[in-house]
N, C-alpha and C. Protein backbone atom coordinates (compact mmCIF):
# COMPACT_ATOMS: atom_id res chain seq x y z
N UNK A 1 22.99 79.64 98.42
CA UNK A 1 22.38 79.82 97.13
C UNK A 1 20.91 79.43 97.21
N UNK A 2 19.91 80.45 96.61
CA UNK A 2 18.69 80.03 96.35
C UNK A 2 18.07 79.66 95.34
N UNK A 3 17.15 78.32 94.90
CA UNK A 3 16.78 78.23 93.59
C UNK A 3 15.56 79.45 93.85
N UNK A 4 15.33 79.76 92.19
CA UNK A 4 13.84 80.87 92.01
C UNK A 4 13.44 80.38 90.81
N UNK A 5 12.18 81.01 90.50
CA UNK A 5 11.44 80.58 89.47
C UNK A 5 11.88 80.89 88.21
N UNK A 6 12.14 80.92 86.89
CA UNK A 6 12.52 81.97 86.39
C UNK A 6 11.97 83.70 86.15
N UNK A 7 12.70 84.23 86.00
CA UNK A 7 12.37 85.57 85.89
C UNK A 7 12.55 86.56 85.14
N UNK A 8 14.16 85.84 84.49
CA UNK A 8 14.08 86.51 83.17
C UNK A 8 13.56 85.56 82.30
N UNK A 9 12.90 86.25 80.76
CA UNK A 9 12.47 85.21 79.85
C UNK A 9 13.70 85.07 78.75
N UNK A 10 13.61 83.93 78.74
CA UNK A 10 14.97 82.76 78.30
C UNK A 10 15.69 82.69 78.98
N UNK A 11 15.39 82.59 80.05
CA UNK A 11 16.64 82.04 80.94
C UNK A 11 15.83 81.10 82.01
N UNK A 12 16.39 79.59 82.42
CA UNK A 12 15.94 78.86 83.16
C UNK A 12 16.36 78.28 84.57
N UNK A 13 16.57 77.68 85.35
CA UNK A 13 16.93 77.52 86.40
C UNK A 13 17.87 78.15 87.15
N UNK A 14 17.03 79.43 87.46
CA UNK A 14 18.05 80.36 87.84
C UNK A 14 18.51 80.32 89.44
N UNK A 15 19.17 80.45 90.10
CA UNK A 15 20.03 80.66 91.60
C UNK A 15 20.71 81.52 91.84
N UNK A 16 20.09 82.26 93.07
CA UNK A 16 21.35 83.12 93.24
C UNK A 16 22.46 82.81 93.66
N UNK A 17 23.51 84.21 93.24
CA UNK A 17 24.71 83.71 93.68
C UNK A 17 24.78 85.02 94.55
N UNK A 18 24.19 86.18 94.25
CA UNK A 18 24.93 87.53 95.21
C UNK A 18 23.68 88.74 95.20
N UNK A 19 23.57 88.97 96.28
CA UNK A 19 22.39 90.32 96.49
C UNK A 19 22.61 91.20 97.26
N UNK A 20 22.92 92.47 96.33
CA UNK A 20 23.52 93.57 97.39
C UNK A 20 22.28 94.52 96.85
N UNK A 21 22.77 96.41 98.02
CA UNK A 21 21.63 96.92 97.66
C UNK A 21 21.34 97.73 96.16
N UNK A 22 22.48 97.03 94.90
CA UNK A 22 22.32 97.54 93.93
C UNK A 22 22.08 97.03 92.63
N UNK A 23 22.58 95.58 93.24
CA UNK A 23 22.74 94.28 91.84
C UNK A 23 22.02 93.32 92.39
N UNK A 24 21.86 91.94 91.62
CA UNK A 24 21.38 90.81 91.69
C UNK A 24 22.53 89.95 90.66
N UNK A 25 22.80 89.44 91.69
CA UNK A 25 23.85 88.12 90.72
C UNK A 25 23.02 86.90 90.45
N UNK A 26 22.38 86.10 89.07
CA UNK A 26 22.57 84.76 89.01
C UNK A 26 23.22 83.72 88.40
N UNK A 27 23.24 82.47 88.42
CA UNK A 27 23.15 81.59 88.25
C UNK A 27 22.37 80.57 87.41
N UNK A 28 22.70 80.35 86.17
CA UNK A 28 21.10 80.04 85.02
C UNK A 28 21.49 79.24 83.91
N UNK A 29 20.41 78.79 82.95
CA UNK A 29 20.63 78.16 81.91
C UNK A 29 20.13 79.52 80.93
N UNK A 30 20.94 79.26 80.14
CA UNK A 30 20.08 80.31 78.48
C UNK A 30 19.99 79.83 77.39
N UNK A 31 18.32 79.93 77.29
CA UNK A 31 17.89 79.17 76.04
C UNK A 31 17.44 77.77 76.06
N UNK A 32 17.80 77.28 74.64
CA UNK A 32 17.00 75.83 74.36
C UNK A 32 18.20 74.77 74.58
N UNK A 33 19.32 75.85 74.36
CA UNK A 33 20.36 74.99 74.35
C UNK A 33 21.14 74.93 75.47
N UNK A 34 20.43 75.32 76.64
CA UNK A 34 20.85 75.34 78.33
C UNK A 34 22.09 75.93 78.37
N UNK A 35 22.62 77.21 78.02
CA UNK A 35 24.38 76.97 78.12
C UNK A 35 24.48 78.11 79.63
N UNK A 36 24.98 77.25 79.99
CA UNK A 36 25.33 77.79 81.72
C UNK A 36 26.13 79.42 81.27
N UNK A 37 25.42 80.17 82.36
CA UNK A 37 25.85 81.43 82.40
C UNK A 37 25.52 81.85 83.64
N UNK A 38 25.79 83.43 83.49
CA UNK A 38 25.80 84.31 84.86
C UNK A 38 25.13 85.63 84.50
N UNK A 39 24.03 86.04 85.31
CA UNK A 39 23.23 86.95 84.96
C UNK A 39 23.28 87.87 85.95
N UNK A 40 23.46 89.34 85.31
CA UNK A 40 23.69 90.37 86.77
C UNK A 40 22.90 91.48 86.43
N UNK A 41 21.83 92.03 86.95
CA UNK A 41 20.83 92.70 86.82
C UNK A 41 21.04 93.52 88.00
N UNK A 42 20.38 95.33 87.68
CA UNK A 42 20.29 96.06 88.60
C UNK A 42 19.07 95.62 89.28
N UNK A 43 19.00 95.75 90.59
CA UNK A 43 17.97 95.57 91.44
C UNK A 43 16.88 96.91 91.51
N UNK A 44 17.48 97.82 91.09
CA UNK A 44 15.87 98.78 90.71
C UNK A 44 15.08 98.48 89.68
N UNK A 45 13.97 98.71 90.07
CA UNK A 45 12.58 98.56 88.88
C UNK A 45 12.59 99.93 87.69
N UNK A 46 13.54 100.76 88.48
CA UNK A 46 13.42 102.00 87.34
C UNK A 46 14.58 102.81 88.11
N UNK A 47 15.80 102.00 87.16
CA UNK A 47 17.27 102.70 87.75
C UNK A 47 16.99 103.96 87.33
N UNK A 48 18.31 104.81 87.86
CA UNK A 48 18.26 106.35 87.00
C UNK A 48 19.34 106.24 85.88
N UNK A 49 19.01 107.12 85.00
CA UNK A 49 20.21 107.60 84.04
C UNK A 49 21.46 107.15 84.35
N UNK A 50 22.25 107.28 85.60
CA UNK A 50 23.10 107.58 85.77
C UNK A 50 24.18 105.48 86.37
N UNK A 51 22.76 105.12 86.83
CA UNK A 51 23.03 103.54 86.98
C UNK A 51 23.05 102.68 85.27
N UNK A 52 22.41 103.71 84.92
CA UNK A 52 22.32 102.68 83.06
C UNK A 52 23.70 103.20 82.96
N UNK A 53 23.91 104.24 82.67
CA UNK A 53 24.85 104.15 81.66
C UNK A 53 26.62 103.38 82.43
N UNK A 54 26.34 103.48 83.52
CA UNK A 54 27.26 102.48 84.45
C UNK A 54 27.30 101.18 84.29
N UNK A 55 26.26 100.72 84.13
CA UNK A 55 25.88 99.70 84.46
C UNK A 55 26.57 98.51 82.42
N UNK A 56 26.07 100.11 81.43
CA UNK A 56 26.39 99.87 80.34
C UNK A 56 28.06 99.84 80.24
N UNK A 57 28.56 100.64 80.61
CA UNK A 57 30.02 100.82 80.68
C UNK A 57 30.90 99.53 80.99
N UNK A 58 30.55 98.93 82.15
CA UNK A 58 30.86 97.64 82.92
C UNK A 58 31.08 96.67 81.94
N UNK A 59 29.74 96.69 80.75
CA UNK A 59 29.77 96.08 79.82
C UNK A 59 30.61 96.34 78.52
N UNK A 60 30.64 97.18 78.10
CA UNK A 60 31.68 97.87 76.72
C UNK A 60 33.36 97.67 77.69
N UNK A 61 33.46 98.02 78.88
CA UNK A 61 34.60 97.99 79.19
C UNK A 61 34.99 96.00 79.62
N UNK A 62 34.21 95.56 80.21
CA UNK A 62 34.64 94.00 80.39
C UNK A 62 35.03 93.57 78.55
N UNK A 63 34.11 94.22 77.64
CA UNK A 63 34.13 93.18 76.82
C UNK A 63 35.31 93.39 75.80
N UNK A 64 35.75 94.60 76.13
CA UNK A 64 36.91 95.21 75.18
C UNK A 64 38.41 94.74 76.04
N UNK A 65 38.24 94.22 77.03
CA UNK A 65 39.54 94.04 78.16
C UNK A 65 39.88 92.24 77.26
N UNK A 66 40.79 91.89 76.99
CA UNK A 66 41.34 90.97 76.71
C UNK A 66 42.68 90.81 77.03
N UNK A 67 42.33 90.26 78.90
CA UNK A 67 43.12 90.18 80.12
C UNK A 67 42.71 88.51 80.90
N UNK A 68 43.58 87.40 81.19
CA UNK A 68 43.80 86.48 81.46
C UNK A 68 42.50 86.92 82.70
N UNK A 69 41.77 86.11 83.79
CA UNK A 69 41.04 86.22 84.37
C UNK A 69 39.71 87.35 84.31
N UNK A 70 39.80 88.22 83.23
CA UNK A 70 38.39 89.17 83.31
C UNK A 70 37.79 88.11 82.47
N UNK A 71 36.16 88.23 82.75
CA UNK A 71 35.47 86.90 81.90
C UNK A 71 34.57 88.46 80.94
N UNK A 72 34.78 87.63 80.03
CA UNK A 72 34.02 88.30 78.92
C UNK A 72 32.88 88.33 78.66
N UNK A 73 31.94 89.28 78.45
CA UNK A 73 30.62 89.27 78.89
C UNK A 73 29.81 88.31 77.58
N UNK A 74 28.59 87.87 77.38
CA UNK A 74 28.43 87.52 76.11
C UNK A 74 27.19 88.73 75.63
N UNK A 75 26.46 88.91 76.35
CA UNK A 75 25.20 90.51 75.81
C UNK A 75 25.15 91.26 77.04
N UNK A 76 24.35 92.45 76.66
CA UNK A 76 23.81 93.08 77.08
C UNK A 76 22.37 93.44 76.74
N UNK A 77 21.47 92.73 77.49
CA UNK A 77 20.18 92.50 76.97
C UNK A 77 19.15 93.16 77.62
N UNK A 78 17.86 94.06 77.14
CA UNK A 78 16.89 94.93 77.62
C UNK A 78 16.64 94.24 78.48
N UNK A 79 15.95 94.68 79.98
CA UNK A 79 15.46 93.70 80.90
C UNK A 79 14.71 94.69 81.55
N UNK A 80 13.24 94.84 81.57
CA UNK A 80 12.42 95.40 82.03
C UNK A 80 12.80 97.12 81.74
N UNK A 81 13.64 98.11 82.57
CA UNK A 81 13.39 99.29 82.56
C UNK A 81 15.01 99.27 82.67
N UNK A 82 16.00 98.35 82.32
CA UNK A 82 17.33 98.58 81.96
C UNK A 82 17.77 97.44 81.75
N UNK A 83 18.68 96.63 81.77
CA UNK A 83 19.74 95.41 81.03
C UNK A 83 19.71 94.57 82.02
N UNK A 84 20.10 93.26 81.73
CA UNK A 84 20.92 92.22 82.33
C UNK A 84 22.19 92.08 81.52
N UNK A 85 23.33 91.84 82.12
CA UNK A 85 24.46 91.64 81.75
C UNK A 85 24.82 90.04 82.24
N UNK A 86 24.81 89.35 80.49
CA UNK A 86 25.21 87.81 80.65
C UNK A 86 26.73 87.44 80.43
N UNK A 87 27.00 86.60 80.92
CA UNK A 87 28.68 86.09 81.57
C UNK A 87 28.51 84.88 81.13
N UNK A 88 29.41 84.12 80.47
CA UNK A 88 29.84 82.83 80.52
C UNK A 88 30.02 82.36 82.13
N UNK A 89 29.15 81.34 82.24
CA UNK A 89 29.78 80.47 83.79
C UNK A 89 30.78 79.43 83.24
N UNK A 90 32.02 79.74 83.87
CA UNK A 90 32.96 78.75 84.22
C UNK A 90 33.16 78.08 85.37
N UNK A 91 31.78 78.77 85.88
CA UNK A 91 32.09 77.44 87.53
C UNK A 91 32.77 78.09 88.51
N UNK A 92 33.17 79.08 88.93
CA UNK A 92 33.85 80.28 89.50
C UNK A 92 32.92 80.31 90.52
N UNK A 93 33.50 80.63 91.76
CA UNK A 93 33.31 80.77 93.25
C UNK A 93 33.17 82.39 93.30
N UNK A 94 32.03 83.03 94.33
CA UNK A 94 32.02 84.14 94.47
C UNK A 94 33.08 84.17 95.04
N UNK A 95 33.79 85.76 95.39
CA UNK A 95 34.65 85.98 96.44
C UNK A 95 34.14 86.13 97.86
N UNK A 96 32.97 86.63 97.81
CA UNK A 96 32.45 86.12 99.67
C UNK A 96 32.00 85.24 99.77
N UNK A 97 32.28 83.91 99.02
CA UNK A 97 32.03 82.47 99.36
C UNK A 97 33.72 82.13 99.48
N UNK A 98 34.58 82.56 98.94
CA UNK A 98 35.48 82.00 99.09
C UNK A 98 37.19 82.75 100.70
N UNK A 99 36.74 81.91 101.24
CA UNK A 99 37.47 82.48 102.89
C UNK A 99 39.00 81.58 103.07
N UNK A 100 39.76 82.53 102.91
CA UNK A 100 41.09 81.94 103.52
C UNK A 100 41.51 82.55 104.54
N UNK A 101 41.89 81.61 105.56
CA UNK A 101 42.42 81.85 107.05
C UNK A 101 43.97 82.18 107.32
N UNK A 102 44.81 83.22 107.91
CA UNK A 102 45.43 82.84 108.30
C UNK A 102 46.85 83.12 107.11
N UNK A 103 46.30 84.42 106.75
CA UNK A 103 47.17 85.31 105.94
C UNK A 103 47.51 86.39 106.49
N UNK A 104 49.46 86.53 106.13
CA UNK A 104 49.88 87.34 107.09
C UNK A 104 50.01 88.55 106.03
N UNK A 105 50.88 89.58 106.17
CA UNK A 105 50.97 91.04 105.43
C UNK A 105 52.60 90.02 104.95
N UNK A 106 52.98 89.74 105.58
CA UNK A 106 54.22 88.89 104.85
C UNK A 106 53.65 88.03 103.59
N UNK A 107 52.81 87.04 104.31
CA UNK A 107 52.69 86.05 103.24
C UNK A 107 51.91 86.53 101.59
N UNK A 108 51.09 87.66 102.12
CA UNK A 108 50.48 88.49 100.99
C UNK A 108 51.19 89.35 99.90
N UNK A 109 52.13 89.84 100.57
CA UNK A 109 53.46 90.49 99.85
C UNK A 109 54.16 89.62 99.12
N UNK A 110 53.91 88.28 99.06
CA UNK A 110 54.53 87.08 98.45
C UNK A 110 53.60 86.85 96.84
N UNK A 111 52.30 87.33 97.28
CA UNK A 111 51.26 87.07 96.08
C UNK A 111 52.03 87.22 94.78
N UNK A 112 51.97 86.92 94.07
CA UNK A 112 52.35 88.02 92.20
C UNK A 112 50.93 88.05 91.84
N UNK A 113 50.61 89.52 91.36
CA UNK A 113 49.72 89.56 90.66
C UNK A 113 49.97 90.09 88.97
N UNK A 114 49.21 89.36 88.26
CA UNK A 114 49.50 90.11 87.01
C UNK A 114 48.94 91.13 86.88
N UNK A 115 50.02 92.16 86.16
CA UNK A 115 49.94 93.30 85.74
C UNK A 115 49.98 93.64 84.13
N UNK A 116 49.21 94.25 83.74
CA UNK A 116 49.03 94.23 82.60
C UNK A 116 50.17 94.83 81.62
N UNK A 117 50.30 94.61 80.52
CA UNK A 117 51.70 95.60 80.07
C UNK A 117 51.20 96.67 79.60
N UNK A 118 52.55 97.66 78.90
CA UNK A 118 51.60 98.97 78.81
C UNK A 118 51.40 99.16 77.88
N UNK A 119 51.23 98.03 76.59
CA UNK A 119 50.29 98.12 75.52
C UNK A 119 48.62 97.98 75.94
N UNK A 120 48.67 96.87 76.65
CA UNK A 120 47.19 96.93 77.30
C UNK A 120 46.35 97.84 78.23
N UNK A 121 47.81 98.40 79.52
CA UNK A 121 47.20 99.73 79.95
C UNK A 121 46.89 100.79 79.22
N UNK A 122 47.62 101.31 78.15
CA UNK A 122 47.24 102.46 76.84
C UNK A 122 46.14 102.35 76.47
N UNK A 123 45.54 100.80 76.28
CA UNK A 123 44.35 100.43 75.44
C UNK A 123 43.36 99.93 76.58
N UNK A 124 43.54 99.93 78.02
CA UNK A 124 42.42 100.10 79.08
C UNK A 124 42.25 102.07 79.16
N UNK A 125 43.26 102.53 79.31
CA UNK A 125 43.02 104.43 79.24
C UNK A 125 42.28 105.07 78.16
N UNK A 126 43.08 104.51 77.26
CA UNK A 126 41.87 104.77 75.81
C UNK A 126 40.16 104.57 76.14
N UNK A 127 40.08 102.97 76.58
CA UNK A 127 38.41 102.94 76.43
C UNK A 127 38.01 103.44 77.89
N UNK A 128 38.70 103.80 78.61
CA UNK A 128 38.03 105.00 79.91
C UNK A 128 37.99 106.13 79.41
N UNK A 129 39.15 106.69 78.76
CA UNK A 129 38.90 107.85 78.43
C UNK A 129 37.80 108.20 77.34
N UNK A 130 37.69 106.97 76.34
CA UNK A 130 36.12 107.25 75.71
C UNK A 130 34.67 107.14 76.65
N UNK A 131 34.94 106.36 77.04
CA UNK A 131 33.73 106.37 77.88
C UNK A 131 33.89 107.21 78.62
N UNK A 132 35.11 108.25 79.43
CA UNK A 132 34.73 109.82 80.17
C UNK A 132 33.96 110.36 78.89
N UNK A 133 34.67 110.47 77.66
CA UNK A 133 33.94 111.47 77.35
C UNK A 133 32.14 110.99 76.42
N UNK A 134 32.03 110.10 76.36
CA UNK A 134 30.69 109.69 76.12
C UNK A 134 30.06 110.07 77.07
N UNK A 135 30.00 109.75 78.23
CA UNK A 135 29.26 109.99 79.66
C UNK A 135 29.25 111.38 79.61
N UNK A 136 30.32 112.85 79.54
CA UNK A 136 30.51 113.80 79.77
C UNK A 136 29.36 114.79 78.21
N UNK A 137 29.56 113.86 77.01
CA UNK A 137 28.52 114.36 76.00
C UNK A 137 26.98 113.74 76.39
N UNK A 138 26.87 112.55 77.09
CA UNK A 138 25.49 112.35 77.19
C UNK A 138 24.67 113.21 78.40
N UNK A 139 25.43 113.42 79.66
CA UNK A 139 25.26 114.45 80.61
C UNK A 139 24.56 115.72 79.76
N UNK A 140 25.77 116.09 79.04
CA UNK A 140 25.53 117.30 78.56
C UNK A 140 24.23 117.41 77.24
N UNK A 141 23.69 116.82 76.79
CA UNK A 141 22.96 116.28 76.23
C UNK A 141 21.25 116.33 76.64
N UNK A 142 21.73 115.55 78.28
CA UNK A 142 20.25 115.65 79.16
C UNK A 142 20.64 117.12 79.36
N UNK A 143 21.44 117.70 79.75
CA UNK A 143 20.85 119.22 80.38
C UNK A 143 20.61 119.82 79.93
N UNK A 144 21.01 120.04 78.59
CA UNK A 144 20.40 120.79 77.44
C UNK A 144 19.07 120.43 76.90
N UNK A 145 18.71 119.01 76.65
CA UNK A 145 16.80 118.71 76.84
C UNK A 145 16.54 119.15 77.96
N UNK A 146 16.20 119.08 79.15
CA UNK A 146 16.41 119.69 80.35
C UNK A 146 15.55 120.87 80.24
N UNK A 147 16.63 121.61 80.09
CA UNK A 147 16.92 123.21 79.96
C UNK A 147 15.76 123.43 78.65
N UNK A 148 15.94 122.64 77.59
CA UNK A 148 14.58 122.92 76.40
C UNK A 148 13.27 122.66 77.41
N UNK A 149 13.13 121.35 78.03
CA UNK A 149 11.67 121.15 78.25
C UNK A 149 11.25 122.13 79.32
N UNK A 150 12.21 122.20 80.32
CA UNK A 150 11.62 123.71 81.26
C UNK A 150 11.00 125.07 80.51
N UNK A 151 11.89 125.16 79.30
CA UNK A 151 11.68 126.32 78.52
C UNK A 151 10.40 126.63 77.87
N UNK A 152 10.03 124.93 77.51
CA UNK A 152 9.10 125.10 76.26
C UNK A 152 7.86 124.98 77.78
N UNK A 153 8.13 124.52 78.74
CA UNK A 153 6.87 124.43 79.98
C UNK A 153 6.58 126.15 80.62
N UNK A 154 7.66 126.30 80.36
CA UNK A 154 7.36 127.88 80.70
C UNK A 154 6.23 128.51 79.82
N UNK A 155 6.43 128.57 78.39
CA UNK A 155 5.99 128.87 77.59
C UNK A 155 4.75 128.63 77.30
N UNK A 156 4.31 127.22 77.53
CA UNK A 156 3.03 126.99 77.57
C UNK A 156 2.19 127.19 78.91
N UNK A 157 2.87 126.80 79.83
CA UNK A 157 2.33 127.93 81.08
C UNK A 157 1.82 129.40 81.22
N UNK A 158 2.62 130.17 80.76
CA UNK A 158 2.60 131.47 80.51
C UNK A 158 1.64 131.62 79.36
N UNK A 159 1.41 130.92 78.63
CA UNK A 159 0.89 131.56 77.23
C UNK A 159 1.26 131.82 76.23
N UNK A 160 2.61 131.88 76.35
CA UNK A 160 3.28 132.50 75.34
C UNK A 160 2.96 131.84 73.94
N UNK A 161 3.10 130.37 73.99
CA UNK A 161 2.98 129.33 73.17
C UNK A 161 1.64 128.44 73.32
N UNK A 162 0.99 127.86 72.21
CA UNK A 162 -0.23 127.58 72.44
C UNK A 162 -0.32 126.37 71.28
N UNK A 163 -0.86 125.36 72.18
CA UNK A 163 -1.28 123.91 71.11
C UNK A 163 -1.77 124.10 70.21
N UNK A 164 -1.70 123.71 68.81
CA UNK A 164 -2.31 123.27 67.82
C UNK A 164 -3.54 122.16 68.26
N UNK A 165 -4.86 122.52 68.50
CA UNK A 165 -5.74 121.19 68.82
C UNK A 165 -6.35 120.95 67.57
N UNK A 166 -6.07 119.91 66.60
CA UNK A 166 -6.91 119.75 65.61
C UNK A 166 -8.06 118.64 65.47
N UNK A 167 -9.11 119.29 64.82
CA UNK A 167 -10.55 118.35 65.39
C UNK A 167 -10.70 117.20 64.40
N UNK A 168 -11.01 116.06 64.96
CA UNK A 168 -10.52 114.94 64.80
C UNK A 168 -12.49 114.55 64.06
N UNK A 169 -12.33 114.33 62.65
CA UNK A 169 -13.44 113.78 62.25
C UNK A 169 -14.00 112.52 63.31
N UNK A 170 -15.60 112.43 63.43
CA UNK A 170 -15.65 110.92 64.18
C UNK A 170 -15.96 109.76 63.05
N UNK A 171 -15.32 108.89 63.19
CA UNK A 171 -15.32 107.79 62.65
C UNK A 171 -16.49 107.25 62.32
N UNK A 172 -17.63 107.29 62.80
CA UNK A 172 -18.79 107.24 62.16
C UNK A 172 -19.70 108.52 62.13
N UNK A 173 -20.30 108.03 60.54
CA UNK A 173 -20.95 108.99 60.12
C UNK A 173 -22.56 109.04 61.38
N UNK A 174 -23.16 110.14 62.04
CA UNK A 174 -24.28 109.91 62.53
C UNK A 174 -25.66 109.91 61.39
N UNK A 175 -25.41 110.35 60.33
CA UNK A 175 -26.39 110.89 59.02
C UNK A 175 -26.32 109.10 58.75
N UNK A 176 -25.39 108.39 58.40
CA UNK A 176 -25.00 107.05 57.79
C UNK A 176 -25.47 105.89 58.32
N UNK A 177 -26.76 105.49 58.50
CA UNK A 177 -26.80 104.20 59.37
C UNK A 177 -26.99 103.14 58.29
């Protein structure tokens, strides 16, 4: 773990916890009232379309899951040219900090994991399936601006279409001294 300066504003003694080539995990205080959290920011300076609205999803879907171990997000907050997504810290160990030796395919088959029931799977399909189709109307959305701004660039290229330039009185009179 590394301490850094801060970097987001309101947030203070931040550390990392994880840096891959798409996220930034930290480690931080927020606010006046220091309350320990976890901050996960895309590592581009200017994600695309297609990392926001992922990146947004992660968030609408963690925060709608009310499942024993998913931690619930607390915002989703502007951060330069897309979000940070803040987490309650409970003190939780990454998983590539945490190494156990000496597990067999037997002893793993022993695990129980919880499984959700299928009131809760209905109501995890539901908010995927809204979010397919949000994602599938916002897609469709850009290609159709898209498809307008090529159109209307054609147009003013060609000629077809032509600016309104309207002449802008100057702010001082030259007759007026």
């Amino acid at each position: 773990m590394t301490s850094t300066k801060t970097i987001i504003p309101g947030y203070s003694n931040l550390q990392l916890l994880h840096s891959s080539q798409r996220t930034i995990v930290y480690r931080g205080l927020r606010g006046d009232e220091k309350q320990p959290v976890v901050i996960k920011l895309l590592r581009s300076e200017y994600p695309t379309f297609n990392e926001l609205v992922n990146f947004r999803n992660q968030y609408v879907i963690a925060k709608n899951l009310d499942l024993p171990g998913v931690v619930k997000p607390l915002a989703l907050e502007n951060y330069g040219n897309g979000f940070v997504l803040v987490m309650d810290d409970f003190g939780g160990v990454s998983l590539s900090d945490y190494k156990v030796y000496g597990i067999s395919k037997n002893n793993l088959k022993n695990i129980l994991l919880p499984v959700p029931g299928k009131k809760e799977q209905r109501a995890i399909a539901s908010i995927l399936s809204d979010m397919d189709a949000e994602i599938a109307a916002l897609e469709k959305r850009r290609a159709k601006t898209q498809a307008m701004k090529q159109g209307m660039m054609q147009e003013l290229l060609t000629g077809k279409t032509r600016l309104a330039v309207s002449v802008v009185e100057p702010l001082i009179d030259p007759n007026n001294t």
